[in-house]
Protein backbone atom coordinates (compact mmCIF):
# COMPACT_ATOMS: atom_id res chain seq x y z
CA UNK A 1 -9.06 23.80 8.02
CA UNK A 2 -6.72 25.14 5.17
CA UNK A 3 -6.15 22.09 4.46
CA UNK A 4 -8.75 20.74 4.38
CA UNK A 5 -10.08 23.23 1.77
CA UNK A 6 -6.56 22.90 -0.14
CA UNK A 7 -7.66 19.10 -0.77
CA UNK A 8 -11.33 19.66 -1.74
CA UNK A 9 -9.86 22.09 -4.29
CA UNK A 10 -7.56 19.44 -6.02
CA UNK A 11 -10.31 16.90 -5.48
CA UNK A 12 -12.84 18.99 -7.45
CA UNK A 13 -9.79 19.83 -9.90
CA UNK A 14 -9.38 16.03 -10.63
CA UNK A 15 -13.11 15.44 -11.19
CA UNK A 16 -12.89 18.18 -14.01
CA UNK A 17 -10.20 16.23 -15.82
CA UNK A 18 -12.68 13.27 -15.42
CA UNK A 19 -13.73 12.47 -18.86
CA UNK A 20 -16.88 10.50 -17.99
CA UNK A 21 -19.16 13.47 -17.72
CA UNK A 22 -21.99 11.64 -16.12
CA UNK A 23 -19.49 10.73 -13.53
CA UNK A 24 -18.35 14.23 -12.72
CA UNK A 25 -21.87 15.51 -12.69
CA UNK A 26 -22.58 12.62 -10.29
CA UNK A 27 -19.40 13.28 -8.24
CA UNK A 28 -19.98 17.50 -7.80
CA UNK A 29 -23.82 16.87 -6.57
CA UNK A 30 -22.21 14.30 -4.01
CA UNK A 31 -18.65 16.49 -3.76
CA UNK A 32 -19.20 17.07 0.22
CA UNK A 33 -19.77 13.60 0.83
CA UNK A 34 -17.42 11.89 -1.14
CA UNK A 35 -14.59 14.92 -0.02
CA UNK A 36 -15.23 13.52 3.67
CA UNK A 37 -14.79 10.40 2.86
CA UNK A 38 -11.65 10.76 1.09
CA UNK A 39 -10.90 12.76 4.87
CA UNK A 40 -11.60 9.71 6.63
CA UNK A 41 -9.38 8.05 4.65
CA UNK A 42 -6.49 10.21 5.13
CA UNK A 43 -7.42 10.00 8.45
CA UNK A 44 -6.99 5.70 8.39
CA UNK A 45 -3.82 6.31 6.83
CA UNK A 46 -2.21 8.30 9.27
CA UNK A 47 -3.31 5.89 12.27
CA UNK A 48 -1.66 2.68 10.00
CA UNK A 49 1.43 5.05 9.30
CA UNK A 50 1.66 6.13 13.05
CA UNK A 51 1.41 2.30 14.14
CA UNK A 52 4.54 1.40 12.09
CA UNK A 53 6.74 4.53 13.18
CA UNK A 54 5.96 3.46 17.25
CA UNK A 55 7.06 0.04 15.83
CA UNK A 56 10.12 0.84 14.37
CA UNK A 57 11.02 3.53 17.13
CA UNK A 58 10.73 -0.12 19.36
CA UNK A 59 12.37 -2.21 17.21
CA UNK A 60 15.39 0.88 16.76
CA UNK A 61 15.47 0.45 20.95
CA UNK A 62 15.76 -3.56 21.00
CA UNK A 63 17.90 -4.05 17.81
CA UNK A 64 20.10 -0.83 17.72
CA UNK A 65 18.54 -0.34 13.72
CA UNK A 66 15.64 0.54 12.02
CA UNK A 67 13.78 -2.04 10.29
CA UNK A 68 11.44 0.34 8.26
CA UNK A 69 13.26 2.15 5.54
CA UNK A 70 10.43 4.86 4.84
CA UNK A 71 6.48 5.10 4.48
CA UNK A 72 4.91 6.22 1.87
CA UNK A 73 0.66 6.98 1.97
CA UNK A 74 -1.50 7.08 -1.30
CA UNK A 75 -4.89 7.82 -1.87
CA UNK A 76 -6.42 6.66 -5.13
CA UNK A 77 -7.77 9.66 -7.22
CA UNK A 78 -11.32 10.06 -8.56
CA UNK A 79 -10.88 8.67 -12.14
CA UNK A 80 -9.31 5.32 -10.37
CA UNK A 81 -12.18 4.91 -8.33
CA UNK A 82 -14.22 5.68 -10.92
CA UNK A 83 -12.89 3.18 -13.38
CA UNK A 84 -11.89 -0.06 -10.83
CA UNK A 85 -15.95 0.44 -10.51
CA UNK A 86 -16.89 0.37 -13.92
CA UNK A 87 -14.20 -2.79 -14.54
CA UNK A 88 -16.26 -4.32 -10.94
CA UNK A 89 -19.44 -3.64 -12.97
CA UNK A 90 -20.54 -1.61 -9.68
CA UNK A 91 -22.88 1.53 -10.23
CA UNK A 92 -21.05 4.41 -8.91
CA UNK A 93 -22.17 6.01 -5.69
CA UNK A 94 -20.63 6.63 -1.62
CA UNK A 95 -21.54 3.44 -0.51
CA UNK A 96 -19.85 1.71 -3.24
CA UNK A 97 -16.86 2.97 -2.76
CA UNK A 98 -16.47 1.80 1.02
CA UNK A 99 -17.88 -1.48 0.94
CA UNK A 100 -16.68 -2.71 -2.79
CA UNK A 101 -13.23 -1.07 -2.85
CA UNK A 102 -10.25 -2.01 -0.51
CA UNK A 103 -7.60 -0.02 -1.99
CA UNK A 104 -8.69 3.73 -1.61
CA UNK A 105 -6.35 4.17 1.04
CA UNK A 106 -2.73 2.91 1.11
CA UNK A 107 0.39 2.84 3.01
CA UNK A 108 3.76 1.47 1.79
CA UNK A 109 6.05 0.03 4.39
CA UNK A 110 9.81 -0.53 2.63
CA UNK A 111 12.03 -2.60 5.22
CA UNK A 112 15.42 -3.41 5.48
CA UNK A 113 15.68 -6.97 5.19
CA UNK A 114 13.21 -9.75 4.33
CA UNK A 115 12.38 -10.61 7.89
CA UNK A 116 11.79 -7.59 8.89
CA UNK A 117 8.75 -7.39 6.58
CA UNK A 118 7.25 -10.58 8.67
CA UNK A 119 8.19 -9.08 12.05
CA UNK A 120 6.71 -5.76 11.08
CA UNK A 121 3.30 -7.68 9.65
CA UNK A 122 3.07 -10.18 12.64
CA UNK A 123 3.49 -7.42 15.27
CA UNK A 124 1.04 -4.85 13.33
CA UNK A 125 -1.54 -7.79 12.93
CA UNK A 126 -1.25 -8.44 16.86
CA UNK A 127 -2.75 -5.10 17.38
CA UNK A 128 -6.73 -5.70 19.17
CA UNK A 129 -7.73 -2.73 17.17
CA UNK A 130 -6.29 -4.07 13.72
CA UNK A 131 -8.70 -6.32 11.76
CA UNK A 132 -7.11 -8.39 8.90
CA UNK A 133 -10.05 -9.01 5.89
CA UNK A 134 -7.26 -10.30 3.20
CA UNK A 135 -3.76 -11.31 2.78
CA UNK A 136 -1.88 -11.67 -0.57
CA UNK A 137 1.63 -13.33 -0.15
CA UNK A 138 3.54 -12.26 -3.62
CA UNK A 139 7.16 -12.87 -1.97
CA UNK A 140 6.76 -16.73 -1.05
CA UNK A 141 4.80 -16.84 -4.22
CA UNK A 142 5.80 -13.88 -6.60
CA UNK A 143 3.71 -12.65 -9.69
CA UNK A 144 4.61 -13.90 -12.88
CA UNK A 145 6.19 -10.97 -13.32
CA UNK A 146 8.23 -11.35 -10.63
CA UNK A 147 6.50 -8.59 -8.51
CA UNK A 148 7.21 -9.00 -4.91
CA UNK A 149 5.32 -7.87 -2.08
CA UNK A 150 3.02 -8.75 0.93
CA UNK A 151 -0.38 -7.19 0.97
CA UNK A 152 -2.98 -6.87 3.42
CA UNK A 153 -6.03 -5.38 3.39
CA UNK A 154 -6.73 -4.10 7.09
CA UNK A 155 -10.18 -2.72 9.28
CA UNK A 156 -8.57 0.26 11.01
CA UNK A 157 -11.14 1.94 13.53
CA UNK A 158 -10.86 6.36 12.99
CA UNK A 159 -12.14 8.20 16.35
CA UNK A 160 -14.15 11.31 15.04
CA UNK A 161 -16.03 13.95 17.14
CA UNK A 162 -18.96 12.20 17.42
CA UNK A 163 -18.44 8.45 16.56
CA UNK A 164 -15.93 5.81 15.41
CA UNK A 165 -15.71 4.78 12.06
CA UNK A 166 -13.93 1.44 10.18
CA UNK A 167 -11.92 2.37 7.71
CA UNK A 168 -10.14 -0.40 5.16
CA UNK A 169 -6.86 0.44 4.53
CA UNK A 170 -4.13 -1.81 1.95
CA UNK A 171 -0.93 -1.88 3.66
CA UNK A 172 1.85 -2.78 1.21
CA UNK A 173 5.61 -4.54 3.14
CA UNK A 174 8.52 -5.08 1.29
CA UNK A 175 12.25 -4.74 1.31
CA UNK A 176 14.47 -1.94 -0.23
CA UNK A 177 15.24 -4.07 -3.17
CA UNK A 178 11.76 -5.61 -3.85
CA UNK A 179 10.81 -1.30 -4.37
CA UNK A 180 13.21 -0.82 -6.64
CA UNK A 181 12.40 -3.27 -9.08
CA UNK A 182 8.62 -2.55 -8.14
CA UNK A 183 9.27 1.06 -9.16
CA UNK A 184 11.59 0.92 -12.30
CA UNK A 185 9.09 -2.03 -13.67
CA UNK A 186 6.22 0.16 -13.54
CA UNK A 187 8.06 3.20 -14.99
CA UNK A 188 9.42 0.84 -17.81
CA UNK A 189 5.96 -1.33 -18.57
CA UNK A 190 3.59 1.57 -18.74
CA UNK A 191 5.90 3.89 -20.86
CA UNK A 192 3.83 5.24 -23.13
CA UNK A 193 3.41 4.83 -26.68
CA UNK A 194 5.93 1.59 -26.12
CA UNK A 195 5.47 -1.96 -26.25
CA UNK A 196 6.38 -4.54 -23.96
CA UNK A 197 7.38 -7.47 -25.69
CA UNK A 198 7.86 -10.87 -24.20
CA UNK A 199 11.52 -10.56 -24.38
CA UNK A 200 11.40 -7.66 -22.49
CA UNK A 201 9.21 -9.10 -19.77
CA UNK A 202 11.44 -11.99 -19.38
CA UNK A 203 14.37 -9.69 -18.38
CA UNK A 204 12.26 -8.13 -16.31
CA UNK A 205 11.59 -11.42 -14.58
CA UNK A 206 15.57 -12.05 -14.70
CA UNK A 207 15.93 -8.91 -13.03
CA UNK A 208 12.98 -9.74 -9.91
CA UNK A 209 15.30 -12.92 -9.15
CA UNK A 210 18.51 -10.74 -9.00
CA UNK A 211 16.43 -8.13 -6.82
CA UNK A 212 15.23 -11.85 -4.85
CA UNK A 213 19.00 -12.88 -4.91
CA UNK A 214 20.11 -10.12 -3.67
CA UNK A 215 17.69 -9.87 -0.49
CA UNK A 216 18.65 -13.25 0.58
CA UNK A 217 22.40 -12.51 0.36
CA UNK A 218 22.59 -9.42 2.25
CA UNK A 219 20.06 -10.97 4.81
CA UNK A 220 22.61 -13.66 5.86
CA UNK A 221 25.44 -11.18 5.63
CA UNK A 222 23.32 -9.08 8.09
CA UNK A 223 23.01 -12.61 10.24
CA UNK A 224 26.94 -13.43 10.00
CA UNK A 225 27.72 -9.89 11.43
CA UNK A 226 25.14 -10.08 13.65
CA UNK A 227 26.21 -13.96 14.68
CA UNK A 228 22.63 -14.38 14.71
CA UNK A 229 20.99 -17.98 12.73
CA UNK A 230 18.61 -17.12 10.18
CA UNK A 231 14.81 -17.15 11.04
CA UNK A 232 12.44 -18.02 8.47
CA UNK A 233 9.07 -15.94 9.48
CA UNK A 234 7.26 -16.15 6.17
CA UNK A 235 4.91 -18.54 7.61
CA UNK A 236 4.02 -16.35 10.35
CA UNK A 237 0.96 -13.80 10.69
């Protein structure tokens, strides 16, 4: 319960940054509701972060290593859901929210290696209780940036008190390497008060096939210590 509490307090606290005031007036008359739904989507998180920790706990039993590297939840604040609304052109209200928006919730799943991302997504996706709406494949087909990344954008069933609810969750796979770049791009393209040239971005893109290179070399080093052949899953799922 103190937690509980402890997040509507930095939920309200966010809405007063919000400079939109229409929006915050809108969002403190409909603060209870839109507080429990941000709960149920802390809630979806923590049943999609619980499904990949039995998985690699299974995986660390039949391969003697972990395939997931950590998992990190994120749940998008107020102003963001505010604003991917307006740039949707959808009038702001509860309803909204859950059936326009597939990104409030969010779990990032860094692996080891490149297969383990498709082993991890086909063995998630197998689960009867796991509904896949969309699937975005940016490491067989990278951004032009050179982002890397598979998404999905799962149907993840909550069990409350009194009912069960579907919650959409994005679940975000990708290797050690393909997070690094991930994270020092972002910190170096939305640096404030700088411009990104196109120079720039083409190192950047330089640097997402060095990131790329790299995955594929220590894969097959993993595979000649292992004496294991290479499987290509990125077909799979």
């Amino acid at each position: 319960m103190k937690d509980e509490r402890q997040e509507g307090y930095l939920i309200r606290e966010r809405i007063q940054s919000m400079t939109d005031s229409e929006a915050m007036d809108w969002l403190y008359q409909k603060s209870e509701k839109f507080i429990r739904l941000m709960a149920y989507y802390r809630c979806a998180m923590m049943e999609v972060e619980t499904k990949f920790n039995v998985l690699n706990e299974e995986y660390s039993l039949q391969h003697d290593r972990n395939p997931i590297s950590s998992i990190r939840t994120r749940l998008k604040s107020p102003q963001s859901i505010k604003e991917k609304l307006q740039r949707k052109e959808v009038p702001l209200s509860i309803d909204a929210i859950e059936e326009r928006l597939n990104d409030v919730a969010g779990v990032r799943v860094v692996c080891a290696f490149p297969e383990d991302v498709w082993m991890l997504a086909e063995a998630f996706l197998k689960q009867d209780d796991v509904t896949l709406i969309d699937r975005k494949d940016y490491i067989t087909h990278p951004k032009p940036s050179g982002y890397r990344s598979l998404h999905l954008i799962v149907a993840i069933p909550i069990f409350l008190a009194d009912e069960k609810r579907s919650m959409k969750v994005e679940v975000q796979l990708r290797t050690i390497a393909m997070n690094c770049w991930a994270s020092l791009e972002h910190q170096l393209r939305y640096k404030k008060d700088r411009c990104m040239t196109e120079e720039m971005a083409s190192e950047l893109a330089l640097c997402a096939r060095l990131s790329a290179e790299l995955d594929q070399r220590m894969d097959a080093l993993r595979h000649a210590i292992e004496g294991e052949a290479p499987t290509d899953m990125s077909d799979n799922g």
